[in-house]
N, C-alpha and C. Protein backbone atom coordinates (compact mmCIF):
# COMPACT_ATOMS: atom_id res chain seq x y z
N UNK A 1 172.97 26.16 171.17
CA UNK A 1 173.01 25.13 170.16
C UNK A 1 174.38 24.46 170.21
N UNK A 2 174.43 23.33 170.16
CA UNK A 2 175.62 22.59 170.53
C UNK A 2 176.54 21.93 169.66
N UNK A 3 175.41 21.62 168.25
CA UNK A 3 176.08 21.01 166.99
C UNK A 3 174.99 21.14 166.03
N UNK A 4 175.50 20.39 164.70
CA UNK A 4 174.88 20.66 163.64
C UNK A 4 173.57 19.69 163.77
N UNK A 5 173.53 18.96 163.96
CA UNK A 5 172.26 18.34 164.16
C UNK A 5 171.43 18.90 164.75
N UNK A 6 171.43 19.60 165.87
CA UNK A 6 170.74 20.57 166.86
C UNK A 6 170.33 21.65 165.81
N UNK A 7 171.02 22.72 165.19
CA UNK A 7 170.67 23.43 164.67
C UNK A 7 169.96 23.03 163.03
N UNK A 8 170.20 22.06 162.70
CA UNK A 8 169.61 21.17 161.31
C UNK A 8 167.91 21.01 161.89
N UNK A 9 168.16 20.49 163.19
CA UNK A 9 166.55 20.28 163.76
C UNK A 9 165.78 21.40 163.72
N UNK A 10 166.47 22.44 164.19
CA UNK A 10 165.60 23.84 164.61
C UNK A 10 165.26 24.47 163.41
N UNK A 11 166.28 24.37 162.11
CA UNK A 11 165.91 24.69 161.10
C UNK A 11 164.77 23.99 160.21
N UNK A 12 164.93 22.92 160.54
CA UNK A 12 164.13 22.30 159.20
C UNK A 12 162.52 22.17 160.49
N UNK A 13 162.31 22.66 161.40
CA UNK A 13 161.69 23.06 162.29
C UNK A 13 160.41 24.10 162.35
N UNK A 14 161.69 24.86 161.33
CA UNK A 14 161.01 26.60 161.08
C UNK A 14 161.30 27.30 162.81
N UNK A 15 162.20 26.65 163.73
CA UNK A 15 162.47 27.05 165.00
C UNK A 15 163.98 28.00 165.03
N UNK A 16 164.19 28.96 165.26
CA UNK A 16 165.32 29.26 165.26
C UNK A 16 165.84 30.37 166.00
N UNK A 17 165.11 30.28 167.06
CA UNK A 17 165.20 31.68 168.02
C UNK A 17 166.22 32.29 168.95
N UNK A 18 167.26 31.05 168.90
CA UNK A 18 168.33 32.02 169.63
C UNK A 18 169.14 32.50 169.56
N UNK A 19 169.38 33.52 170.44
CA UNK A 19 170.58 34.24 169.80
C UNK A 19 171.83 33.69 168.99
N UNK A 20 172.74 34.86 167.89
CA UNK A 20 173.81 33.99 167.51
C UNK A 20 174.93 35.18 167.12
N UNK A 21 175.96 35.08 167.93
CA UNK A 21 176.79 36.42 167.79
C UNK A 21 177.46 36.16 166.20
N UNK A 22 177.81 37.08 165.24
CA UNK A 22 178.48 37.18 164.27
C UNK A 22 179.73 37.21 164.24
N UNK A 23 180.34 36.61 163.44
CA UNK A 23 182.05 36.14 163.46
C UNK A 23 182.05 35.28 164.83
N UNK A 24 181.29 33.96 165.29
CA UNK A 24 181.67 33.53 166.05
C UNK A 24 181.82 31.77 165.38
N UNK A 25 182.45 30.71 165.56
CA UNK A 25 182.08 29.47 165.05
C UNK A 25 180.98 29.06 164.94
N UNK A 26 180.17 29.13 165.77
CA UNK A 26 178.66 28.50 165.88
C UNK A 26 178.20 29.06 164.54
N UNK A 27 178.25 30.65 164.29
CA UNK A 27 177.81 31.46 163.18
C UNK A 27 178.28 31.27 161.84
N UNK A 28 179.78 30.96 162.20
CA UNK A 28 179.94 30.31 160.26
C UNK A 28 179.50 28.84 160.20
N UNK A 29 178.84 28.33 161.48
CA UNK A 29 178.69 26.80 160.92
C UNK A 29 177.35 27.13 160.27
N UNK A 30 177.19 27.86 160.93
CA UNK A 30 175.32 27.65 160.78
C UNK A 30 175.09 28.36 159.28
N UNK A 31 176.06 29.43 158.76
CA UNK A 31 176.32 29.63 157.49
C UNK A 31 176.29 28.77 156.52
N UNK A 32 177.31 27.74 156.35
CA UNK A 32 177.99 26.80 156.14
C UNK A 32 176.83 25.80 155.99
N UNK A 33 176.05 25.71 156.97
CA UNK A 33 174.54 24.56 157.19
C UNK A 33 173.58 25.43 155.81
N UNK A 34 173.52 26.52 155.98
CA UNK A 34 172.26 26.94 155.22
C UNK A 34 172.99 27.25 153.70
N UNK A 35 174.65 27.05 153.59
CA UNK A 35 174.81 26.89 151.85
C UNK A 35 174.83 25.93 151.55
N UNK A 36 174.78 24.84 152.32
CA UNK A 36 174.85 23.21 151.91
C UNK A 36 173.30 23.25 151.74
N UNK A 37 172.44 23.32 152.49
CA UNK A 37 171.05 23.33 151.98
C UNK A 37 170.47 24.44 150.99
N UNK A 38 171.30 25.00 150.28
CA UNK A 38 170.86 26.23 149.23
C UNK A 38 171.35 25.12 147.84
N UNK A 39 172.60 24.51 148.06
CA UNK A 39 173.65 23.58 147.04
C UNK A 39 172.50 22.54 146.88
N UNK A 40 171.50 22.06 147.75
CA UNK A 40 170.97 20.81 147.55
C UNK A 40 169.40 21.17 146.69
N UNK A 41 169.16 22.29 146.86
CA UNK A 41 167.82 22.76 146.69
C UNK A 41 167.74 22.67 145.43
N UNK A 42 166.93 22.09 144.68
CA UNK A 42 167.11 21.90 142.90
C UNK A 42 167.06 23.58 142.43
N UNK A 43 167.98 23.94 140.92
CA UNK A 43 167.69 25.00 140.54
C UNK A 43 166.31 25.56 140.14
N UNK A 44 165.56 25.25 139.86
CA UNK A 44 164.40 25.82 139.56
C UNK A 44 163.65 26.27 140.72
N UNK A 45 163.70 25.49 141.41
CA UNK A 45 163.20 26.01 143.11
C UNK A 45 163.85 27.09 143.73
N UNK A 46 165.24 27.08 143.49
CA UNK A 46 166.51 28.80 143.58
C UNK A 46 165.46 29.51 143.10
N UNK A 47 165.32 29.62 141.84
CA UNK A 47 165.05 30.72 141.13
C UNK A 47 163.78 30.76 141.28
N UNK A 48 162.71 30.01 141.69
CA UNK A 48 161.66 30.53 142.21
C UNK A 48 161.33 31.02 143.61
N UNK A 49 162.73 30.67 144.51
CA UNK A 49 161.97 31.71 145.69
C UNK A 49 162.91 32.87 145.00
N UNK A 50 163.79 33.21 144.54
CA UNK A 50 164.62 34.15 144.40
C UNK A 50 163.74 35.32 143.78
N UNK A 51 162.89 34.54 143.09
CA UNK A 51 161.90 35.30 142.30
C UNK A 51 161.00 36.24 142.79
N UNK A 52 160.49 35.43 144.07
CA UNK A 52 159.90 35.85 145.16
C UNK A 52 160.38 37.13 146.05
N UNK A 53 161.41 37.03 146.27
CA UNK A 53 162.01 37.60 146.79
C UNK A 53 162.63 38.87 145.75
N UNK A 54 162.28 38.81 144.63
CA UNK A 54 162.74 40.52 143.60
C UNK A 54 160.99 40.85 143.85
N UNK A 55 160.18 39.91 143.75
CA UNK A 55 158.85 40.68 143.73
C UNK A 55 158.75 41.87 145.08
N UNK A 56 159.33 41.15 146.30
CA UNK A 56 158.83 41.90 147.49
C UNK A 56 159.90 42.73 147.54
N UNK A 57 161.45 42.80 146.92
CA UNK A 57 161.80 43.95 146.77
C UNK A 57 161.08 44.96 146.13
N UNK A 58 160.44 44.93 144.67
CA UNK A 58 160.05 45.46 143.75
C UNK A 58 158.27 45.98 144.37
N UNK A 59 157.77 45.70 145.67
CA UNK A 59 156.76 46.48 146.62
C UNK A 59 157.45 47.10 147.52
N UNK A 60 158.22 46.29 147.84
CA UNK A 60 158.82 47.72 149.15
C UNK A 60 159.61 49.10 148.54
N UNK A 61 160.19 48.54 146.98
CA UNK A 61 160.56 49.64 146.46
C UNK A 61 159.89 50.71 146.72
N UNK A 62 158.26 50.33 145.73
CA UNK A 62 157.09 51.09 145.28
C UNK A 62 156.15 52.11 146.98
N UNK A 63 156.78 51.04 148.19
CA UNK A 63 156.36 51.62 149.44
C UNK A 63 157.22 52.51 149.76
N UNK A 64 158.04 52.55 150.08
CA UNK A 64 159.03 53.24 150.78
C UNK A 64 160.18 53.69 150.08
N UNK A 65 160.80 53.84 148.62
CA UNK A 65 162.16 54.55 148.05
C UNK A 65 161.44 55.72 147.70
N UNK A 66 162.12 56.73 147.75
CA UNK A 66 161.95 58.13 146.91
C UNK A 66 162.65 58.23 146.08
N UNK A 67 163.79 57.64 145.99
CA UNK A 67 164.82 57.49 144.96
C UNK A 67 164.57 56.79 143.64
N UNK A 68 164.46 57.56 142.53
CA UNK A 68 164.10 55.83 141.47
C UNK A 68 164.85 55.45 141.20
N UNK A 69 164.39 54.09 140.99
CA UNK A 69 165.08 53.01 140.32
C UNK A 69 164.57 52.90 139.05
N UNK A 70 164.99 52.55 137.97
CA UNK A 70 164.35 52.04 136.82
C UNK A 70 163.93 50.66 136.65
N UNK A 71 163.01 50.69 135.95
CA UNK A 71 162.43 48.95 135.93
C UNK A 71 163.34 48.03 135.10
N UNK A 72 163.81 48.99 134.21
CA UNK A 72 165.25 48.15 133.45
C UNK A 72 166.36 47.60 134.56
N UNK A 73 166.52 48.30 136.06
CA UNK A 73 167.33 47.41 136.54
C UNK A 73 166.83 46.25 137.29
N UNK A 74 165.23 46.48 137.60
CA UNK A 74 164.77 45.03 138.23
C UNK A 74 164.92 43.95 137.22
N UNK A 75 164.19 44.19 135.51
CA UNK A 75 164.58 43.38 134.79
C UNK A 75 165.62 42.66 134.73
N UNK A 76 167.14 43.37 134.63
CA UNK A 76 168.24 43.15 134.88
C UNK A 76 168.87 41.96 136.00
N UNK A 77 167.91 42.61 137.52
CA UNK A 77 168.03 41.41 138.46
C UNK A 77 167.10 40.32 137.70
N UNK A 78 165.89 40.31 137.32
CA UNK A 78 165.08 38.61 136.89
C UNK A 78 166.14 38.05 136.24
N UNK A 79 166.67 38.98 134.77
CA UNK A 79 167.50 37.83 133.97
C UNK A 79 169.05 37.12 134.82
N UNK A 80 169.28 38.30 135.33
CA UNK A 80 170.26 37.48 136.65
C UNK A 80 169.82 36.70 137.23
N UNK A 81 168.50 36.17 137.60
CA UNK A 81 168.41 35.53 138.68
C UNK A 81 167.97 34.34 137.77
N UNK A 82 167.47 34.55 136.53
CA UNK A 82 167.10 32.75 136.03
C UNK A 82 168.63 32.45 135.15
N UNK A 83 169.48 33.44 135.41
CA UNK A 83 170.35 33.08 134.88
C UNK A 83 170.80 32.67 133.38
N UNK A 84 170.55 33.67 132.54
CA UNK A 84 170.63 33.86 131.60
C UNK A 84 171.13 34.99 131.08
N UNK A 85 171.89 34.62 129.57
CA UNK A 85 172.91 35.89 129.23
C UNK A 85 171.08 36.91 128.84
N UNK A 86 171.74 38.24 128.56
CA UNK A 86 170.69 39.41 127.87
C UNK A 86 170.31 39.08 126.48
N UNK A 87 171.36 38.69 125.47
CA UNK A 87 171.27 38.18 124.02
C UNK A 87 169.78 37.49 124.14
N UNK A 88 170.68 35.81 124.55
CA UNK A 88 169.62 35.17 125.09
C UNK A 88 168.59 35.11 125.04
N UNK A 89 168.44 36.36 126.56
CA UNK A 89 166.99 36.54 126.67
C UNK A 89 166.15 37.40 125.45
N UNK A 90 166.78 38.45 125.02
CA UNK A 90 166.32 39.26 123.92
C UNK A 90 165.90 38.51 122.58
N UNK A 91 166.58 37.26 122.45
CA UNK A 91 166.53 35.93 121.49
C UNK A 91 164.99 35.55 121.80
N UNK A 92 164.83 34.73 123.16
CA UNK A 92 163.88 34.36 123.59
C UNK A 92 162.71 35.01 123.44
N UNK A 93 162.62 36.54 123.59
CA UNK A 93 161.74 37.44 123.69
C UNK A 93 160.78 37.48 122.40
N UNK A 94 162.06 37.34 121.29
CA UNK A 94 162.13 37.90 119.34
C UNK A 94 162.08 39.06 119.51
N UNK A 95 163.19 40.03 120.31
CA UNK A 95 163.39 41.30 120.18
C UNK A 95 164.88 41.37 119.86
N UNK A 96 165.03 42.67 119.23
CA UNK A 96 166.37 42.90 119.08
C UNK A 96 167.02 42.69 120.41
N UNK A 97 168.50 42.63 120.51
CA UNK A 97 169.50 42.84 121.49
C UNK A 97 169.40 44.60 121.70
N UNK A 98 169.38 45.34 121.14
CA UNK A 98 169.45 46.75 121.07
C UNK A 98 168.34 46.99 121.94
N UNK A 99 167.37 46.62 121.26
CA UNK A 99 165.84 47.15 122.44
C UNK A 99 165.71 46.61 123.52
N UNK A 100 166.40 45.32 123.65
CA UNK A 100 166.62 45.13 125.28
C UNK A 100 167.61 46.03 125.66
N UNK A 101 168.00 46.29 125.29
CA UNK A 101 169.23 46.90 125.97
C UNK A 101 168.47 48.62 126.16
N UNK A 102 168.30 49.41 125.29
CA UNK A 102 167.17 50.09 125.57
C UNK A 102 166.33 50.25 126.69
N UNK A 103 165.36 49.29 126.91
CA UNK A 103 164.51 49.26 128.08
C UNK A 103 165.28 48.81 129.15
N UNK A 104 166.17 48.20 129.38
CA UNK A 104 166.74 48.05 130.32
C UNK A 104 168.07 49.03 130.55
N UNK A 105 168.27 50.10 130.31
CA UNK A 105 168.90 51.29 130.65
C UNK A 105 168.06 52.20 130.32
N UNK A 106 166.75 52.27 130.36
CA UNK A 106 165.64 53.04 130.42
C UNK A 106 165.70 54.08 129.45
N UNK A 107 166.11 53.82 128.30
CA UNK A 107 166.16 54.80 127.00
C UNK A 107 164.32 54.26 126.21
N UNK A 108 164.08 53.46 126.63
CA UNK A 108 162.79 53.05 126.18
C UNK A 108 162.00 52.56 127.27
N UNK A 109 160.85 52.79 126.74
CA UNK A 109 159.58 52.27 128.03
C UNK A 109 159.05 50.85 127.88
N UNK A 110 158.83 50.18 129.22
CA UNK A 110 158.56 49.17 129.05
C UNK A 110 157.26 49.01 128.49
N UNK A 111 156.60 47.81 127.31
CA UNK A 111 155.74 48.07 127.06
C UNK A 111 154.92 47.04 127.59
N UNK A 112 153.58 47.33 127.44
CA UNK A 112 152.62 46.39 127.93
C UNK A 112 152.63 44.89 127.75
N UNK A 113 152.79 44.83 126.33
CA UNK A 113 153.00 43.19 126.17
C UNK A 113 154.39 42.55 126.98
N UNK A 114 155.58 43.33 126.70
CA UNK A 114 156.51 42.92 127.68
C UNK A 114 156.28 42.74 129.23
N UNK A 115 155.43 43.57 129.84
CA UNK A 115 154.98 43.34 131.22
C UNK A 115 154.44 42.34 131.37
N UNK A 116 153.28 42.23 130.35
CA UNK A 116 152.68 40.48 130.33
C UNK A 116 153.33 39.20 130.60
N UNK A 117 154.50 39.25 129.68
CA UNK A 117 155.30 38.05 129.28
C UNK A 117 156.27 38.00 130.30
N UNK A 118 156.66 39.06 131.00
CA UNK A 118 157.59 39.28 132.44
C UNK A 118 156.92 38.59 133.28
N UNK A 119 155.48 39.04 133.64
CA UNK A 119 154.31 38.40 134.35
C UNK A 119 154.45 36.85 134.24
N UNK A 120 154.25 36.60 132.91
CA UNK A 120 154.39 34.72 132.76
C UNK A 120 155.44 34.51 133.06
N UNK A 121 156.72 34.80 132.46
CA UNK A 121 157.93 34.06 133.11
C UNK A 121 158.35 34.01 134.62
N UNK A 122 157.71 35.45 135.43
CA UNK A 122 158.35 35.59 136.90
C UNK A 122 157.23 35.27 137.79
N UNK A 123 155.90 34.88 137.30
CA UNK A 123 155.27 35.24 138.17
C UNK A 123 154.61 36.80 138.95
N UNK A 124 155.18 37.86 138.27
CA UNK A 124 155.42 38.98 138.85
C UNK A 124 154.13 39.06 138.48
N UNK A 125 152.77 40.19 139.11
CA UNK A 125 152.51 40.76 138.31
C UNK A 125 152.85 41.67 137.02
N UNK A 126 151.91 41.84 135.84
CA UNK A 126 152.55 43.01 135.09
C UNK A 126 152.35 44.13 135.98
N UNK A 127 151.06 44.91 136.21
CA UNK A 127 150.60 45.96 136.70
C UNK A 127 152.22 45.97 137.86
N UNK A 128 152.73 45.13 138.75
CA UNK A 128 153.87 45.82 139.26
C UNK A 128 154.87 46.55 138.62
N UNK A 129 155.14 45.25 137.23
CA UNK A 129 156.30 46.29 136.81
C UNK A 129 156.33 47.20 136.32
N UNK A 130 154.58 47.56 135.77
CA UNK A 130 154.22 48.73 135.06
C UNK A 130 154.22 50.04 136.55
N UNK A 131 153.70 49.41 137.38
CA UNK A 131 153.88 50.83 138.08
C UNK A 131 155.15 51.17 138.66
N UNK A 132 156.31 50.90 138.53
CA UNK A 132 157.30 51.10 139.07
C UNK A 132 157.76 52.19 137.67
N UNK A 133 157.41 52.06 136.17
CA UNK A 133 158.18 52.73 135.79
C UNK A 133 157.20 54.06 135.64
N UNK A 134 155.83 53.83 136.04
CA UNK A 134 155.26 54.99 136.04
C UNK A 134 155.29 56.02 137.01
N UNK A 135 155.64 54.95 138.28
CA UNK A 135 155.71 56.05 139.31
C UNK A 135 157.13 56.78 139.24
N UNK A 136 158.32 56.26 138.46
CA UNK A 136 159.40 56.32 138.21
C UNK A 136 159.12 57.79 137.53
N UNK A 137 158.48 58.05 136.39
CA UNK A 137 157.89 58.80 135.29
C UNK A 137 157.11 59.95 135.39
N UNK A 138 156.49 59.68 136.66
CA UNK A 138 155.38 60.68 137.35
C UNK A 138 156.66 61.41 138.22
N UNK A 139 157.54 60.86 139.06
CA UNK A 139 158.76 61.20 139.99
C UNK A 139 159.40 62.39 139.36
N UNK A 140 159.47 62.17 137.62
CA UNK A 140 160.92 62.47 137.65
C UNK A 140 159.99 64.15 136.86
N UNK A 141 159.19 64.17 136.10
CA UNK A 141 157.96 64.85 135.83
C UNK A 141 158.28 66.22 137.12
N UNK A 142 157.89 65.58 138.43
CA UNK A 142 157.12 66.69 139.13
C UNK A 142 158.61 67.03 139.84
N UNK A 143 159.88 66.86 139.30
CA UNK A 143 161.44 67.28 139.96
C UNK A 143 161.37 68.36 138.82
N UNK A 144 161.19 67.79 137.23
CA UNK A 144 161.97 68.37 136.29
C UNK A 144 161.39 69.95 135.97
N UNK A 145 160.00 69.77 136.56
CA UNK A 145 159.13 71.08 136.43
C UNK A 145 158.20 71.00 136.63
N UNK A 146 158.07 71.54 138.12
CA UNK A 146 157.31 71.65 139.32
C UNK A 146 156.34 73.43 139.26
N UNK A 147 157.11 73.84 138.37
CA UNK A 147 156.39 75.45 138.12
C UNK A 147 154.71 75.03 137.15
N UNK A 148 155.65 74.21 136.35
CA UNK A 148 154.77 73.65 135.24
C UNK A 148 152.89 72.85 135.62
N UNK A 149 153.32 72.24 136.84
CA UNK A 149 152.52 71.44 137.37
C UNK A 149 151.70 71.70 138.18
N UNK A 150 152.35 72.93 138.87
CA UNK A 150 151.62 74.07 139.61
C UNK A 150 150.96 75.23 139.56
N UNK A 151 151.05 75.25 138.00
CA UNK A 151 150.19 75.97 137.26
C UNK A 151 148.88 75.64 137.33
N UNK A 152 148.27 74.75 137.21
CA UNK A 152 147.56 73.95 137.25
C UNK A 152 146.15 73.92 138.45
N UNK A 153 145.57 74.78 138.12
CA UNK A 153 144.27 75.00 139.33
C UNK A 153 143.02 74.94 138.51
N UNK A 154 142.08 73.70 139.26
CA UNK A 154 140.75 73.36 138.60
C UNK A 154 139.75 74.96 139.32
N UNK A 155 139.96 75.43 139.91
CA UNK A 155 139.11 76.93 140.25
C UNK A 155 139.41 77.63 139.20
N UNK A 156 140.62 77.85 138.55
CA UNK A 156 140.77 78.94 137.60
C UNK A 156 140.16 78.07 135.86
N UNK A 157 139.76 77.07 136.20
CA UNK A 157 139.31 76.44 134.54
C UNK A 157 137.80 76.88 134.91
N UNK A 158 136.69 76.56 136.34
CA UNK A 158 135.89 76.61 136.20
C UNK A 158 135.10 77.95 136.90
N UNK A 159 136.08 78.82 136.40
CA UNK A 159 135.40 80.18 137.08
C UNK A 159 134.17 80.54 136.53
């Protein structure tokens, strides 16, 4: 690629296949190309692929972490990402500041109607954000007492 026009073409192309070493000029231009076209992109369009992009974090979480996360910190990323203080949003909601704050440091569970209204504002499904804190819940369950759970044999109920 030889200049910015060249690489402006390939991009706005959906073409972009060749190689590009890191820390080299070509590489901060082409940086440089894709924050000037992030600067031009109207905000609402930001925050809707951005949006996009917490959803498919928030499946690959649910695929592949063993580690939990709490759903209070994905929340945390949405209101970051439409950019808004927590008050704010807790304003917006007609919930206390306290109970956001609550569910989002996971001292409280998210509740159904809140999943809903997460749903309308992000697009998200609810059922995602609901299963992240269940599987979160079920996780932490079969760590905290595993004797408990293994007690548990349908042969010995129906002898």
């Amino acid at each position: 690629m030889n200049n910015d026009k060249d690489i402006l073409s390939k991009l706005t192309n959906g073409i972009l296949t060749e190689p590009m070493d890191i820390g080299t000029k070509e590489y901060e231009d082409f940086k440089l190309l894709i924050r000037s076209k992030v600067a031009e992109t109207p905000k609402a369009e930001r925050v809707k692929i951005s949006l996009l992009g917490l959803k498919y974090q928030m499946e690959d979480y649910l695929r592949f972490n063993s580690n939990p996360i709490p759903v209070g910190n994905f929340i945390k990323k949405f209101i970051k990402l439409i950019e808004i203080k927590q008050i704010d949003f807790a304003n917006y909601l007609e919930i206390r500041p306290s109970n956001l704050s609550k569910i989002l440091n996971g001292e409280r569970r998210l509740s159904i109607e809140l999943a809903l209204i997460l749903e309308k504002l992000s697009n998200i499904d609810a059922e995602l954000w609901l299963r992240i804190q269940n599987q979160n819940e079920i996780h932490s369950i079969q760590i905290s007492n595993p004797k408990r759970m293994n007690k548990y044999r349908l042969k010995e109920l129906i002898k």
